[in-house]
N, C-alpha and C. Protein backbone atom coordinates (compact mmCIF):
# COMPACT_ATOMS: atom_id res chain seq x y z
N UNK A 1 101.64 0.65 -25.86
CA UNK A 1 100.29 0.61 -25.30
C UNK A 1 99.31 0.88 -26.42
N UNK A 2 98.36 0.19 -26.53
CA UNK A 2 97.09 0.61 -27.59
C UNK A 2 96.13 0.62 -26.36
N UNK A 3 94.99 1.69 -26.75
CA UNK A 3 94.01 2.08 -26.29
C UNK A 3 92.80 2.38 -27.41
N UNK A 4 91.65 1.83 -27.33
CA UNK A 4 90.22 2.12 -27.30
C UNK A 4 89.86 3.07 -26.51
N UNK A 5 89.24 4.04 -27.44
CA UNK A 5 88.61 5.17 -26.58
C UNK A 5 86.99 5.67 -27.12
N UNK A 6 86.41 5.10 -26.04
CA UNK A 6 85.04 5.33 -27.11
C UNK A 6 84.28 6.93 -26.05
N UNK A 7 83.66 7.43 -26.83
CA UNK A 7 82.78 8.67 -26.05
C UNK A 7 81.73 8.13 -25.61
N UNK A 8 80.87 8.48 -23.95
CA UNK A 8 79.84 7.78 -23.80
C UNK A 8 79.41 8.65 -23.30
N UNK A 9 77.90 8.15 -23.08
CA UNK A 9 76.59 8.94 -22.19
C UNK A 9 76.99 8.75 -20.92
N UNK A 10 77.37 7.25 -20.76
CA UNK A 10 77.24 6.43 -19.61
C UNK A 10 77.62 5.25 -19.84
N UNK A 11 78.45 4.22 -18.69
CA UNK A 11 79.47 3.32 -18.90
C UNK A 11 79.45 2.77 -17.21
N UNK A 12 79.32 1.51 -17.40
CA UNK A 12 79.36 0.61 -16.27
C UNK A 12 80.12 -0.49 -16.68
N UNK A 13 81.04 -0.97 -15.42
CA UNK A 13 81.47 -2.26 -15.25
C UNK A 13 80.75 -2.96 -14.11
N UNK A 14 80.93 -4.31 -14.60
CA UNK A 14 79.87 -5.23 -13.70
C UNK A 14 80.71 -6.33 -14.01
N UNK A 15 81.22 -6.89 -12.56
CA UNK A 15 81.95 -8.26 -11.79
C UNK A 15 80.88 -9.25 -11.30
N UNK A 16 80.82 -10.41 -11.43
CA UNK A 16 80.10 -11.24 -10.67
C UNK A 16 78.59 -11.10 -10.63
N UNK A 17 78.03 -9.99 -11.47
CA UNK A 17 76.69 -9.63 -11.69
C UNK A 17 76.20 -8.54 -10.67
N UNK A 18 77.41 -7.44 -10.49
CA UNK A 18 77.26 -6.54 -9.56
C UNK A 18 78.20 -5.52 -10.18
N UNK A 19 77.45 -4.43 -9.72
CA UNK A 19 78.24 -3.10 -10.56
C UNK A 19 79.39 -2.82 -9.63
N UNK A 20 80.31 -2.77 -10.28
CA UNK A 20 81.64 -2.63 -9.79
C UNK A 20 82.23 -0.99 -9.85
N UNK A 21 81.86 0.00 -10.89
CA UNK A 21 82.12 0.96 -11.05
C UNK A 21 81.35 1.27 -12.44
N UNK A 22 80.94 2.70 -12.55
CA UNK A 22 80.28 3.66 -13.17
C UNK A 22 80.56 5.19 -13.29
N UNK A 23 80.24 5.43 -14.61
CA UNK A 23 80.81 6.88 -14.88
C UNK A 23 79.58 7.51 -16.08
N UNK A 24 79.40 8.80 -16.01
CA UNK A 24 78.34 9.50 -16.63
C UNK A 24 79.13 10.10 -18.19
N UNK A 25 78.66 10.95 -18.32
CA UNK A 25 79.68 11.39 -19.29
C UNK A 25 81.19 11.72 -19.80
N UNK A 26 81.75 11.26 -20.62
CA UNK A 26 82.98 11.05 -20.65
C UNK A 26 83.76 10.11 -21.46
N UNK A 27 84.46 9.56 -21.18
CA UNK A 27 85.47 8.14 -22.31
C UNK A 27 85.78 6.86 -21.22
N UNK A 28 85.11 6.00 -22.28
CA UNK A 28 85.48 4.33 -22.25
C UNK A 28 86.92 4.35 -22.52
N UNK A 29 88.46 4.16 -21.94
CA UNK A 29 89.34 3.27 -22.52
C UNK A 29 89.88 2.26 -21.88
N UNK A 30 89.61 1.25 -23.13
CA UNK A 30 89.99 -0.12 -22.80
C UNK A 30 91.73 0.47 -23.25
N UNK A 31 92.83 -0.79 -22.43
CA UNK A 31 93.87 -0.34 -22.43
C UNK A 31 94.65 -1.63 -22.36
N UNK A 32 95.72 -1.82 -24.01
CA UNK A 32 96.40 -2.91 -23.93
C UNK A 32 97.77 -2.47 -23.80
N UNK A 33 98.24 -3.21 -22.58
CA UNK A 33 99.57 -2.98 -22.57
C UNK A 33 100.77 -3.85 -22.82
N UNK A 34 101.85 -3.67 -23.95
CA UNK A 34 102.83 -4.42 -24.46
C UNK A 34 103.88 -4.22 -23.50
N UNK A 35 105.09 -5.62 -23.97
CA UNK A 35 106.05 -6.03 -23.30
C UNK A 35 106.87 -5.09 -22.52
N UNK A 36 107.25 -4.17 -24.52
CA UNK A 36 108.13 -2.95 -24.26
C UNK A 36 107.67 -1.80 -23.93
N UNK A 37 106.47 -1.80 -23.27
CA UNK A 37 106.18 -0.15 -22.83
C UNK A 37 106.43 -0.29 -21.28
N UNK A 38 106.55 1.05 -21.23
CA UNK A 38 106.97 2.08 -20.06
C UNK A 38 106.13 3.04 -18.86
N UNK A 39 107.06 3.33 -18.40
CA UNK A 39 105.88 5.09 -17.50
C UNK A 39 105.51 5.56 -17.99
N UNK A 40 106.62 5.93 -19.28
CA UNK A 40 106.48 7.28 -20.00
C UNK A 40 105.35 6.76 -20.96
N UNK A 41 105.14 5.72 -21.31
CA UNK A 41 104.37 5.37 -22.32
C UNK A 41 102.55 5.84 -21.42
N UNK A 42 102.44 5.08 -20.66
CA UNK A 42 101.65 5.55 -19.62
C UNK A 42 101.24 6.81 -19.83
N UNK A 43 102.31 7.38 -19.32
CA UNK A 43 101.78 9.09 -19.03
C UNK A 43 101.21 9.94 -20.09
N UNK A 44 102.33 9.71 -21.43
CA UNK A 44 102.12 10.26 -22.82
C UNK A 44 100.86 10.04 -22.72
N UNK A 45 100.42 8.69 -22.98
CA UNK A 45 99.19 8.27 -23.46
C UNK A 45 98.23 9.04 -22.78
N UNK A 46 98.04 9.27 -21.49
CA UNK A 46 97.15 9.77 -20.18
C UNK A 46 97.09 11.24 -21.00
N UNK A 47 97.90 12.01 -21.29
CA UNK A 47 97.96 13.07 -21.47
C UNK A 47 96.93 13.37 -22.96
N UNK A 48 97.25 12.79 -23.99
CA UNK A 48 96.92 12.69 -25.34
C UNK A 48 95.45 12.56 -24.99
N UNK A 49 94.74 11.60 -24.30
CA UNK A 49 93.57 11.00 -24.18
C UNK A 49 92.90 12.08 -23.44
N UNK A 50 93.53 12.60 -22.30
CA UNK A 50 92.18 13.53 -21.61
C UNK A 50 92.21 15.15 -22.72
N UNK A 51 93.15 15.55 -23.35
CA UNK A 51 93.28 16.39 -23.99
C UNK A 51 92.76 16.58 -25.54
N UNK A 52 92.68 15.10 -25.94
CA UNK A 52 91.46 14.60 -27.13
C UNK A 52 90.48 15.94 -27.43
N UNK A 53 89.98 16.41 -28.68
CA UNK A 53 89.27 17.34 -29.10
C UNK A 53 88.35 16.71 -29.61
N UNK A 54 87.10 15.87 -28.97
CA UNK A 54 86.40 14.89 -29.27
C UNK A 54 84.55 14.95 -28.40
N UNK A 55 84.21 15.87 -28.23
CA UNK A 55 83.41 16.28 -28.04
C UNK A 55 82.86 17.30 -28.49
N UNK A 56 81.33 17.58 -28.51
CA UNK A 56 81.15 18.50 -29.17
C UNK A 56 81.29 19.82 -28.38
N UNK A 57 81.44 21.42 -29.07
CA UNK A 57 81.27 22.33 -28.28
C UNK A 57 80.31 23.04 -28.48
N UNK A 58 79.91 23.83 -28.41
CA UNK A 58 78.13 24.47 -28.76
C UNK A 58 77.80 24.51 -29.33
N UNK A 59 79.05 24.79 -30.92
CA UNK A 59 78.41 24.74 -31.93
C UNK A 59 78.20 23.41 -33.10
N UNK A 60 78.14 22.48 -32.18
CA UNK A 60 78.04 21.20 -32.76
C UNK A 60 79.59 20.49 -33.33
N UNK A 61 80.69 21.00 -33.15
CA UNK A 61 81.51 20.70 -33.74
C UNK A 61 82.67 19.65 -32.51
N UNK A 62 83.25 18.89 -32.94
CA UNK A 62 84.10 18.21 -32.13
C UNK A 62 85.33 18.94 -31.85
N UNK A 63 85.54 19.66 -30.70
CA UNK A 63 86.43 20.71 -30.27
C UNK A 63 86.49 20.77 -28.72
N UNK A 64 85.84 19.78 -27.86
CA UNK A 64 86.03 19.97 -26.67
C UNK A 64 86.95 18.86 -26.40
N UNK A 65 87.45 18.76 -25.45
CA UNK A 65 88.34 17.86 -24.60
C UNK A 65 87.69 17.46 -23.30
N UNK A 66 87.76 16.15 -22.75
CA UNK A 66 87.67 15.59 -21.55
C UNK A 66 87.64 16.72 -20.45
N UNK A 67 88.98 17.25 -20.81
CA UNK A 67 89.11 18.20 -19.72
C UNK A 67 88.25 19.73 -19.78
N UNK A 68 87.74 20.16 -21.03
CA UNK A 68 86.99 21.03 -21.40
C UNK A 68 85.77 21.16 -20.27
N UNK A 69 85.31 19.14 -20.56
CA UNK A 69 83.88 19.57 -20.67
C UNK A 69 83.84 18.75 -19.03
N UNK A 70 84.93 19.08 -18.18
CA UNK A 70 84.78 17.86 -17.36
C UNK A 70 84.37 16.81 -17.05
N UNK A 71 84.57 15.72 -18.27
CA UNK A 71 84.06 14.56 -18.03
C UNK A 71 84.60 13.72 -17.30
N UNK A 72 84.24 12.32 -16.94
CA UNK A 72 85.54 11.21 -16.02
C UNK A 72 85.54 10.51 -17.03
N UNK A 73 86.72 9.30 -16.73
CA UNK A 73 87.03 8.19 -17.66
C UNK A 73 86.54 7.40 -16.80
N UNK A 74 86.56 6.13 -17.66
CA UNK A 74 86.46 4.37 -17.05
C UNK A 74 87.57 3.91 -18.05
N UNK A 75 88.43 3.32 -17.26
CA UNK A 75 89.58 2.54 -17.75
C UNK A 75 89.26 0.91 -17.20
N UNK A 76 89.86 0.68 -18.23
CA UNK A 76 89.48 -1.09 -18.41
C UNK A 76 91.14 -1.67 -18.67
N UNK A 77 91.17 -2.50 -18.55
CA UNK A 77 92.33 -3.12 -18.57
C UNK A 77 91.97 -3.98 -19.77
N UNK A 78 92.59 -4.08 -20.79
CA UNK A 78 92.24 -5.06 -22.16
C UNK A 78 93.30 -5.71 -22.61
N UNK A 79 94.06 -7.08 -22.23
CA UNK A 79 94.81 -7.93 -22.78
C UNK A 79 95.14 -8.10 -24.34
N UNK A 80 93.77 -8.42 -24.68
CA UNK A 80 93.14 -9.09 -25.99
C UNK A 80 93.30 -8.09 -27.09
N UNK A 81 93.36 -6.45 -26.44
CA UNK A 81 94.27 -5.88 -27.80
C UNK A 81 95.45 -6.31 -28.37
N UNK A 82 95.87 -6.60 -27.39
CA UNK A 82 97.50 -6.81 -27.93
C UNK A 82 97.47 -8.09 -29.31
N UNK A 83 96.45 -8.80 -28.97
CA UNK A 83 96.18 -10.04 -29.56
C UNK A 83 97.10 -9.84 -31.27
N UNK A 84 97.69 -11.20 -31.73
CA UNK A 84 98.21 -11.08 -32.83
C UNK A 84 97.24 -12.61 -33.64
N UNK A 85 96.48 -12.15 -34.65
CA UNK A 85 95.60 -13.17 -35.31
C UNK A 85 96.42 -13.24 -37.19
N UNK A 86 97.59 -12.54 -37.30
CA UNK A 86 97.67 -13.11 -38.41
C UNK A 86 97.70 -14.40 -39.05
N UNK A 87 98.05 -15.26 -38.20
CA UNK A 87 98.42 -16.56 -38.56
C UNK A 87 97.26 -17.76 -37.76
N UNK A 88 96.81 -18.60 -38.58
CA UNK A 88 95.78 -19.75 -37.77
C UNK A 88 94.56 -18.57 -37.53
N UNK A 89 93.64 -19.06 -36.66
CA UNK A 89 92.27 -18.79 -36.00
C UNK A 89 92.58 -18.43 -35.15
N UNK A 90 93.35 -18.99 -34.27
CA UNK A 90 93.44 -18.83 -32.16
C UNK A 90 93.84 -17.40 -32.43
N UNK A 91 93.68 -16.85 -31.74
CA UNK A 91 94.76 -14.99 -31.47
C UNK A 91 95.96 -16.14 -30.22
N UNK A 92 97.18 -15.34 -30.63
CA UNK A 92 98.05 -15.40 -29.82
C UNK A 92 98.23 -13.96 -29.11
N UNK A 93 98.79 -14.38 -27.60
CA UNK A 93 98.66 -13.08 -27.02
C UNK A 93 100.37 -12.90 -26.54
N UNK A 94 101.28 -13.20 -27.44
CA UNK A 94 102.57 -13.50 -27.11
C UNK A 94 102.87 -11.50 -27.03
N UNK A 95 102.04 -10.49 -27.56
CA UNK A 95 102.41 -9.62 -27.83
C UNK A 95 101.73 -8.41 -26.37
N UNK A 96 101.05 -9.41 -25.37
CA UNK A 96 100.60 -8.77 -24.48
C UNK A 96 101.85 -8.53 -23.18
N UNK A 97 101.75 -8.02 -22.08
CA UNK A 97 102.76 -7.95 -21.30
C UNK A 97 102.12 -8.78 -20.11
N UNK A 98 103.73 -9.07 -19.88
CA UNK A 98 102.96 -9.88 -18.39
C UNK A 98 102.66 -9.27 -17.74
N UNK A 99 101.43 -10.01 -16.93
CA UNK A 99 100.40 -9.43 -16.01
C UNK A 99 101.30 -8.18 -15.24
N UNK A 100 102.12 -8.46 -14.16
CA UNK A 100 102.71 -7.86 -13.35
C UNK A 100 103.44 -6.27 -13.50
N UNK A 101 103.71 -6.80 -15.48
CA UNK A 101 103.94 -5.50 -16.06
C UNK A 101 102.85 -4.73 -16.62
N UNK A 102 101.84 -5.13 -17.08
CA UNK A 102 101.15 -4.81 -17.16
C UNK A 102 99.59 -3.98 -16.52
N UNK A 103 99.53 -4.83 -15.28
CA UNK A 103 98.83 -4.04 -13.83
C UNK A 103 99.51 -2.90 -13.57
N UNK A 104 101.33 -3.18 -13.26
CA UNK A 104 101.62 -1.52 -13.08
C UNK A 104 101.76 -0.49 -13.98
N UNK A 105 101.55 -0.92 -15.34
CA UNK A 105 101.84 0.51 -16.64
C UNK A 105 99.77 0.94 -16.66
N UNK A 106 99.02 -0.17 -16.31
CA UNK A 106 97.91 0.30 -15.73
C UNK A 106 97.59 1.25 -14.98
N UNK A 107 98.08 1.00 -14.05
CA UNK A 107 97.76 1.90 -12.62
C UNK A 107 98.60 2.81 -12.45
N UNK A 108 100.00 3.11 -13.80
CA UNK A 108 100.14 4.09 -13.69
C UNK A 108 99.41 4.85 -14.69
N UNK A 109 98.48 4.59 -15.98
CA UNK A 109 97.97 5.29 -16.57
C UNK A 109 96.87 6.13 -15.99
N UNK A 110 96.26 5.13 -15.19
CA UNK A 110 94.94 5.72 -14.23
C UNK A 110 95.19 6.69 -13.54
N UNK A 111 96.52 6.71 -12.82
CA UNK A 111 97.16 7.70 -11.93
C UNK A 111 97.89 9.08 -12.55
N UNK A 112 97.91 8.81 -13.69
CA UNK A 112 98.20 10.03 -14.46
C UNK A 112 96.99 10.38 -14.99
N UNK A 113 95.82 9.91 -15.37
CA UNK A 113 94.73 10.72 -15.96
C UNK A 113 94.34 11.65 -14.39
N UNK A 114 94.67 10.68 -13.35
CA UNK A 114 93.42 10.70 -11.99
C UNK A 114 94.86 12.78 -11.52
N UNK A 115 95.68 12.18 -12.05
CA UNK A 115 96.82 13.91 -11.61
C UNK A 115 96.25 15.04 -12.45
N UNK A 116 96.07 14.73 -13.72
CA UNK A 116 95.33 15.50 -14.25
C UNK A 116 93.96 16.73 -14.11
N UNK A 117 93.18 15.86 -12.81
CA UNK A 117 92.11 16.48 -12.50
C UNK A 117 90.65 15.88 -12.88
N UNK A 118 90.96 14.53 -13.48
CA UNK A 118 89.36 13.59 -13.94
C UNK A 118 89.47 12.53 -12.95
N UNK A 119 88.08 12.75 -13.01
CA UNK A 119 87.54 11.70 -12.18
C UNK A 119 87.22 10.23 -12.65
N UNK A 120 88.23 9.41 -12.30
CA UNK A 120 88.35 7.95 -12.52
C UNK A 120 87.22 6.87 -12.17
N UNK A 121 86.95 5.91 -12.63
CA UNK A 121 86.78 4.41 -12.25
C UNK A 121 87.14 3.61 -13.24
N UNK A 122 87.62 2.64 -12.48
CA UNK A 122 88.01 1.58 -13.36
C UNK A 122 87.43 -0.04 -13.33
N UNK A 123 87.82 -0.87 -13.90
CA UNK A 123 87.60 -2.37 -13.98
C UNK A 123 88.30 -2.90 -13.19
N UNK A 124 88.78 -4.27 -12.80
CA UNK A 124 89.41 -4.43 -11.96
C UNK A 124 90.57 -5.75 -13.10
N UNK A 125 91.53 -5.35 -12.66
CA UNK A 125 92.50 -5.92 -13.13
C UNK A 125 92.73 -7.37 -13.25
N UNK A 126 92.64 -7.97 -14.49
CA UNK A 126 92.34 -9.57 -14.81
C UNK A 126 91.22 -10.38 -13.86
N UNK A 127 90.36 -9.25 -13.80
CA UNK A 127 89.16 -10.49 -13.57
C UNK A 127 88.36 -10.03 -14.95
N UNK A 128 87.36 -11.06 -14.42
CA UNK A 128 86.44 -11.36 -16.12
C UNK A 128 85.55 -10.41 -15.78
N UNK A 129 85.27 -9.40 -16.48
CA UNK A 129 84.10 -7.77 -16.27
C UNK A 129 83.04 -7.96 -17.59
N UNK A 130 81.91 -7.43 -17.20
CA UNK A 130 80.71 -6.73 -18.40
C UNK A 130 80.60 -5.49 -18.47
N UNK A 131 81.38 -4.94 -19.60
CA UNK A 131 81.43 -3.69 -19.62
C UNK A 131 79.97 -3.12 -20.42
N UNK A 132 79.26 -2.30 -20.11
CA UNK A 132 78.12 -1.54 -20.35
C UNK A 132 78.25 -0.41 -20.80
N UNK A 133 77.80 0.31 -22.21
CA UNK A 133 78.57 1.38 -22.74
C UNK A 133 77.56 1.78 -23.59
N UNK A 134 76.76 3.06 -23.35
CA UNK A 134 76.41 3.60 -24.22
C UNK A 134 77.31 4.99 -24.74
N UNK A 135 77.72 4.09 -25.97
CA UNK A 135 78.73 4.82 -26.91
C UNK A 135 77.68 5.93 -27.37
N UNK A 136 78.71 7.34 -27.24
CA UNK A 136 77.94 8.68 -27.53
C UNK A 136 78.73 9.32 -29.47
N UNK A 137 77.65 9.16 -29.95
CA UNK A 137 78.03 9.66 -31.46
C UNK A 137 77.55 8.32 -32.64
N UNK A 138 78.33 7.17 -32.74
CA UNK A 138 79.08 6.68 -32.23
C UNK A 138 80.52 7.55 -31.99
N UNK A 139 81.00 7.55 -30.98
CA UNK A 139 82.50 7.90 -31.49
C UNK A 139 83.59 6.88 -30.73
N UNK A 140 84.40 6.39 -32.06
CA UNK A 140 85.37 5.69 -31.41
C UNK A 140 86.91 5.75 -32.06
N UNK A 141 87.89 5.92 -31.03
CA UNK A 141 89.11 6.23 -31.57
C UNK A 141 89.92 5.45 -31.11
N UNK A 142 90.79 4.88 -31.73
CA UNK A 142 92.55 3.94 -31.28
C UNK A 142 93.18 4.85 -31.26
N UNK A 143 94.25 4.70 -30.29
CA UNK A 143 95.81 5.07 -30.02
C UNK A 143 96.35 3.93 -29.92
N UNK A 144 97.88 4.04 -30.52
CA UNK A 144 98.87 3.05 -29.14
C UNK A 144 99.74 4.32 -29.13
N UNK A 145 101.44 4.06 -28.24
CA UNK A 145 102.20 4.83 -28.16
C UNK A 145 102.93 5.46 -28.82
N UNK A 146 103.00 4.88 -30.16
CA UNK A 146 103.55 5.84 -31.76
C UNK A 146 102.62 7.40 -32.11
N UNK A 147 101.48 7.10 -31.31
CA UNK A 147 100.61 8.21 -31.74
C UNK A 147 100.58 9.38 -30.16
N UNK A 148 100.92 8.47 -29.28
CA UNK A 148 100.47 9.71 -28.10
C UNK A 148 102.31 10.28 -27.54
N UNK A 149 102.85 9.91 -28.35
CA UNK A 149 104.31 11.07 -28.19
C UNK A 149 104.07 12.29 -29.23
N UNK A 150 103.28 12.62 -30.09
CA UNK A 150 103.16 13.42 -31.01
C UNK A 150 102.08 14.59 -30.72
């Protein structure tokens, strides 16, 4: 799994030119999920991300966590990470998972942040979304699953 995780003020998705879901302070992650990942990949990840030391704490320093400062997430579903562009122009997405596997290592990530105690919204799964993001700092961080078992 690779994940985008950006810090925001505020973060909307918008379907069809209608807000679909919104969240105030907290983390953007977009979320690509590969062939060979798992639950566990899921969960790790869920865990690593709300526990992030990526906010500031009083004294200006990046030391709070999601869960610190009770923020919610917005999870997005993102194919197009997986994308492999070494070769030609086109991105091939041979490295994404199929949908079916992919919706459920989704919805189990959501469901492990949402056990945690944060308050969720999400995008909606392979439809076409406008995500709206005022990124806070900037701050923006990658994971995939080599990094959230550690």
């Amino acid at each position: 799994m690779i994940a985008v995780i950006q810090r925001v003020a505020r973060c909307a998705v918008r379907i069809d030119d209608r807000e679909h879901s919104s969240i105030g302070r907290g983390l953007l992650v977009l979320l690509g999920v590969g062939p060979a990942d798992g639950e566990a990949d899921a969960g790790a990840l869920a865990d690593k991300i709300v526990n992030l030391r990526i906010f500031e704490d009083a004294e200006g320093k990046m030391n709070a966590s999601l869960l610190d400062i009770g923020g919610q997430l917005m999870a997005v579903s993102q194919f197009t990470l997986c994308a492999d562009c070494r070769r030609g122009r086109r991105p091939s997405f041979t490295n994404a998972a199929p949908p079916e596997l992919g919706e459920r290592l989704y919805d189990r990530f959501v469901g492990a942040v949402r056990d945690k105690g944060v308050a969720v919204a999400t995008g909606k799964f392979g439809a076409k979304m406008l995500v709206e993001i005022a990124n806070d700092g900037p701050v923006t961080i990658t994971l995939d699953t080599a990094f959230s078992h550690k």
